[in-house]
Protein backbone atom coordinates (compact mmCIF):
# COMPACT_ATOMS: atom_id res chain seq x y z
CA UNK A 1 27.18 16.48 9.07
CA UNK A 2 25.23 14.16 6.52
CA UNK A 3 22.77 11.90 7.77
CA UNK A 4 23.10 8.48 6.78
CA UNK A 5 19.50 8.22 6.05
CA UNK A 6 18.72 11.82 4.92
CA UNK A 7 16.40 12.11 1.66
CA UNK A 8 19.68 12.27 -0.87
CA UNK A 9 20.07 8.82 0.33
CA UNK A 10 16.58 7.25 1.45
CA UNK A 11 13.13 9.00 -0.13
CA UNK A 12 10.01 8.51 -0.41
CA UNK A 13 9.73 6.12 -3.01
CA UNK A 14 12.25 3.94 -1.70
CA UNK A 15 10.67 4.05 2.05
CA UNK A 16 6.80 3.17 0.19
CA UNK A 17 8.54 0.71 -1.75
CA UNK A 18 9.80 -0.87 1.06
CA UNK A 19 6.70 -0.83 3.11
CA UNK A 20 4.78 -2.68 0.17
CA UNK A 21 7.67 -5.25 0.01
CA UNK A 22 7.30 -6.14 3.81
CA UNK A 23 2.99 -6.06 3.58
CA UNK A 24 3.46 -8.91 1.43
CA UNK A 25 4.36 -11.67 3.67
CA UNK A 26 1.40 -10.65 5.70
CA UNK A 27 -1.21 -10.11 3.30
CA UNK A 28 -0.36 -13.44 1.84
CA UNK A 29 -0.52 -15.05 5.32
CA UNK A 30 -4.25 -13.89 6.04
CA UNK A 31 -5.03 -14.02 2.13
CA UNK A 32 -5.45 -10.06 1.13
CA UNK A 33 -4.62 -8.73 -2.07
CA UNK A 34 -4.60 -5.10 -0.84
CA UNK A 35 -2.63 -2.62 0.76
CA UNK A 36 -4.35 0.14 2.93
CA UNK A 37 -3.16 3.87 3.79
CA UNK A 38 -4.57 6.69 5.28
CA UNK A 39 -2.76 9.95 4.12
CA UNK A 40 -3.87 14.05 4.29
CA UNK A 41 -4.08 16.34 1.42
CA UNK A 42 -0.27 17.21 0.50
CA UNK A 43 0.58 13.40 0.13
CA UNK A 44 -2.54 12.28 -1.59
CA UNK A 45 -1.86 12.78 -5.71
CA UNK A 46 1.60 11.26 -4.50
CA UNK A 47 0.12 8.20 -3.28
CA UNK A 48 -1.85 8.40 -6.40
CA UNK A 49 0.81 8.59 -8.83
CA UNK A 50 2.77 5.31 -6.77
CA UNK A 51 -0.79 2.85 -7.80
CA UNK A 52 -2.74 3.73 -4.88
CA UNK A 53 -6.47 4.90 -5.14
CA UNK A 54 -8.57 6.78 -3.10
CA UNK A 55 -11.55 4.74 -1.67
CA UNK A 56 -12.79 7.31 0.64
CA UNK A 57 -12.44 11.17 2.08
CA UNK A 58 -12.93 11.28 5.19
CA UNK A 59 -13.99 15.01 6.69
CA UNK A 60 -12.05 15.68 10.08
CA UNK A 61 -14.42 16.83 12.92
CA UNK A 62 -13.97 20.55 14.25
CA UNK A 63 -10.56 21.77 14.12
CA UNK A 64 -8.82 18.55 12.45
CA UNK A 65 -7.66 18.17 9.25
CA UNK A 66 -9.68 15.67 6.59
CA UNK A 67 -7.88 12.55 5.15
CA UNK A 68 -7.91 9.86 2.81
CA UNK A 69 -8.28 6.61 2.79
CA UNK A 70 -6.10 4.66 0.13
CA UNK A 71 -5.65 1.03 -1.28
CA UNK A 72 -2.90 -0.35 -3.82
CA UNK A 73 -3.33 -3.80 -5.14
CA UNK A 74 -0.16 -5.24 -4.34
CA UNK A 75 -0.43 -8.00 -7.24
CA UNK A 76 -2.04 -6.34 -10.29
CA UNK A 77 -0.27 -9.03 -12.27
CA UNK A 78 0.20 -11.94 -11.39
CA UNK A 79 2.13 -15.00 -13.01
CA UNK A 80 -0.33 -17.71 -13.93
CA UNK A 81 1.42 -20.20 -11.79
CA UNK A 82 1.30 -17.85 -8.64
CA UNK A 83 -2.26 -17.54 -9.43
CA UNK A 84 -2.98 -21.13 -10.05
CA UNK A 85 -1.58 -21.68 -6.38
CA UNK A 86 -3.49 -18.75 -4.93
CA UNK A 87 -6.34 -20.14 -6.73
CA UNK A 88 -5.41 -24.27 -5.10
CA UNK A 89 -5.00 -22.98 -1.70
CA UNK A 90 -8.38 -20.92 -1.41
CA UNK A 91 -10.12 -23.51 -2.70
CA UNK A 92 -8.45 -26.09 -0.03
CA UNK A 93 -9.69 -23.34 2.71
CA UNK A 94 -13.34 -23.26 1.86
């Protein structure tokens, strides 16, 4: 029996895709620019070839595995008006 979400029908890229799409809301709500993951070795140049960057290794302690720390900026571009109104409302906080 085929799953209905099996990887033929929902990968990776669609799941990370997804995950960024639904960040958004929040990371405009408190103001953030960036998306954060932590990820171990086999996933890492994946991550890397989606946008994300690796801001830190971290070593595991005895008997755990080291990871990564990654960020993605989830507006690299942005329209001039959508940063114009970024722009208006941080001003309007301060």
């Amino acid at each position: 029996m085929q799953s209905r979400y099996g990887p033929d029908v929902l990968d990776g890229a669609t799941l990370l895709m997804n995950a960024e799409r639904q960040a958004r809301p929040a990371c405009d709500y408190v103001g953030e620019e960036l998306i954060y993951l932590d990820c171990g070795e086999p996933p890492r140049d994946y991550y890397i070839d989606k946008g994300y960057i690796e801001i830190e290794g971290v070593p595991g302690k005895e008997g755990e595995e080291s990871y990564y720390k990654m960020q993605k900026e989830l507006y690299p571009e942005r329209s001039p008006i959508l940063k114009a109104l970024v722009d208006g409302a941080n001003q309007t906080l301060d």
